[in-house]
Protein backbone atom coordinates (compact mmCIF):
# COMPACT_ATOMS: atom_id res chain seq x y z
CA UNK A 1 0.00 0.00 0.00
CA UNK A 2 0.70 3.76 0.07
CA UNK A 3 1.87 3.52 4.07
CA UNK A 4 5.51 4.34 3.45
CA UNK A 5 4.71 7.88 2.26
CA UNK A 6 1.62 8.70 4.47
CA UNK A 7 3.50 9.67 7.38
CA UNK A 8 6.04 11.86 5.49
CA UNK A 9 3.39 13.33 3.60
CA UNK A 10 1.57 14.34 6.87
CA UNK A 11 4.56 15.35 8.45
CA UNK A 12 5.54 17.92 5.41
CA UNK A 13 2.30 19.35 4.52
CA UNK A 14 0.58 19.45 7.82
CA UNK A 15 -2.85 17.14 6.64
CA UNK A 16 -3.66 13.17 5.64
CA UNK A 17 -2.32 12.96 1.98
CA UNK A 18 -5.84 13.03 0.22
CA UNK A 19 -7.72 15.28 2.69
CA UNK A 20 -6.51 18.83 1.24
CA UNK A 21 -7.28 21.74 3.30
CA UNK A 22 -10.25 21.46 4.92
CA UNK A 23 -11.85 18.97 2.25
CA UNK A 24 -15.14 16.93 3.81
CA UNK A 25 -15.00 13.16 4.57
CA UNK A 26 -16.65 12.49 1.56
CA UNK A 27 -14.13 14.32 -0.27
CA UNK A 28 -11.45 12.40 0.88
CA UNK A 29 -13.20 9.41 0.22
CA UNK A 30 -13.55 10.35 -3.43
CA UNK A 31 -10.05 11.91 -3.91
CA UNK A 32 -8.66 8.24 -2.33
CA UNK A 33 -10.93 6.38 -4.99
CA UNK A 34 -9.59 8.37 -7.71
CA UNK A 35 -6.46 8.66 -6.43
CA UNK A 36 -6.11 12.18 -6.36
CA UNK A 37 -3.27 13.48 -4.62
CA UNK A 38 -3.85 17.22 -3.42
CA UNK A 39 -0.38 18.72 -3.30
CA UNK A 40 -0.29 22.06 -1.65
CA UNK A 41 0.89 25.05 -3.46
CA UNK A 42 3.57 25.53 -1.04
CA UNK A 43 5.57 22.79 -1.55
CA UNK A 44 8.35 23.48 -4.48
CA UNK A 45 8.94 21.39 -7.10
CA UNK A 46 11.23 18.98 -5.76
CA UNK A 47 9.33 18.28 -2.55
CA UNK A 48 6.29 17.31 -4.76
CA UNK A 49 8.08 15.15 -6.87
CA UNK A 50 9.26 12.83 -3.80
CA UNK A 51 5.54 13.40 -2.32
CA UNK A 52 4.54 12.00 -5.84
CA UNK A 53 6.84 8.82 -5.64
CA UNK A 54 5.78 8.51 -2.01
CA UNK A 55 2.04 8.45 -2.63
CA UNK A 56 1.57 7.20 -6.39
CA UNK A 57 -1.41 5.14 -7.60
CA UNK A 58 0.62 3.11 -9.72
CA UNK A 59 2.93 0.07 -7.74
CA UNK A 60 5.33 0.47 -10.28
CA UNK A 61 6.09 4.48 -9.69
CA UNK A 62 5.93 4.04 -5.38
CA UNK A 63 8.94 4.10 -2.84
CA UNK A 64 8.63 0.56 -2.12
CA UNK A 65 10.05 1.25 1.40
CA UNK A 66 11.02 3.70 3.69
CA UNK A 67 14.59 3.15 3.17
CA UNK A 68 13.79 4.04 -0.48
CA UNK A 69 12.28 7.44 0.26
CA UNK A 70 14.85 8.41 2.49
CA UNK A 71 17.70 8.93 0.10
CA UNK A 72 15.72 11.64 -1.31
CA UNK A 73 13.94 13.41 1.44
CA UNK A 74 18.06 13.38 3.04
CA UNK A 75 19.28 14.56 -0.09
CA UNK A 76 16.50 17.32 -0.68
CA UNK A 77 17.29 17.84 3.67
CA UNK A 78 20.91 18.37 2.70
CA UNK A 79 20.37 20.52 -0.78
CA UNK A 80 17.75 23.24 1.61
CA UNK A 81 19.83 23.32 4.50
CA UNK A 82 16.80 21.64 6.50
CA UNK A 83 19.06 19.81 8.45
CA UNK A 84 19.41 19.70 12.36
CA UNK A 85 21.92 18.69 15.16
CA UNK A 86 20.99 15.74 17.38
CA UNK A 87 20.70 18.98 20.35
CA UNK A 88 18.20 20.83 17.52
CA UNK A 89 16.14 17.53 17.12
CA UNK A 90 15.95 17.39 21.00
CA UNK A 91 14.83 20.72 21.38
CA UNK A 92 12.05 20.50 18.63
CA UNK A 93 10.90 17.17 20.49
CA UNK A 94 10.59 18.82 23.65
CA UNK A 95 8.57 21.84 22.20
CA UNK A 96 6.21 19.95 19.90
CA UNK A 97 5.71 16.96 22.29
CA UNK A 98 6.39 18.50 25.41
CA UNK A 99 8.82 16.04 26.42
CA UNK A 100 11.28 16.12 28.67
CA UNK A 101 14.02 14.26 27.45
């Protein structure tokens, strides 16, 4: 299935992969059926094209695992300068899951 890019996908764009932006249920359920894949304008070109591989209909043109879609969200991580210490990830962990680590 599509599992190996649903978490990413949430994690990136801030909502379930084929819920858009405040889309009802029954939206969802349609855009799943027709596998329609609601990429935010936000995300550049790159970012949609691993979202794409993450999340396409087609076997064939899907990550098959998560070690497969991390060579490009790293390499994308490194090209943006979106990367973080092991202190910075720590931090962020603490603020958005108020842990205490």
């Amino acid at each position: 299935g599509r599992g190996v890019g649903v978490v990413p996908f949430e994690t990136v764009v801030g909502f379930t992969a084929f819920q858009g932006d405040g889309a009802s249920d029954e939206q969802v359920i349609a855009a799943i059926r027709g596998a329609k894949l609601n990429l935010p304008a936000f995300l550049d070109k790159p970012m949609q094209v691993i979202m794409k591989g993450a999340l396409a209909s087609d076997v064939r043109n899907r990550f098959k695992t998560a070690g497969e879609l991390a060579g490009p969200l790293i390499c994308y991580a490194l090209e943006t300068g979106l990367t973080m210490t092991p202190a910075q990830v720590c931090d962020e962990m603490q603020s958005v899951l108020d842990l205490v680590l």
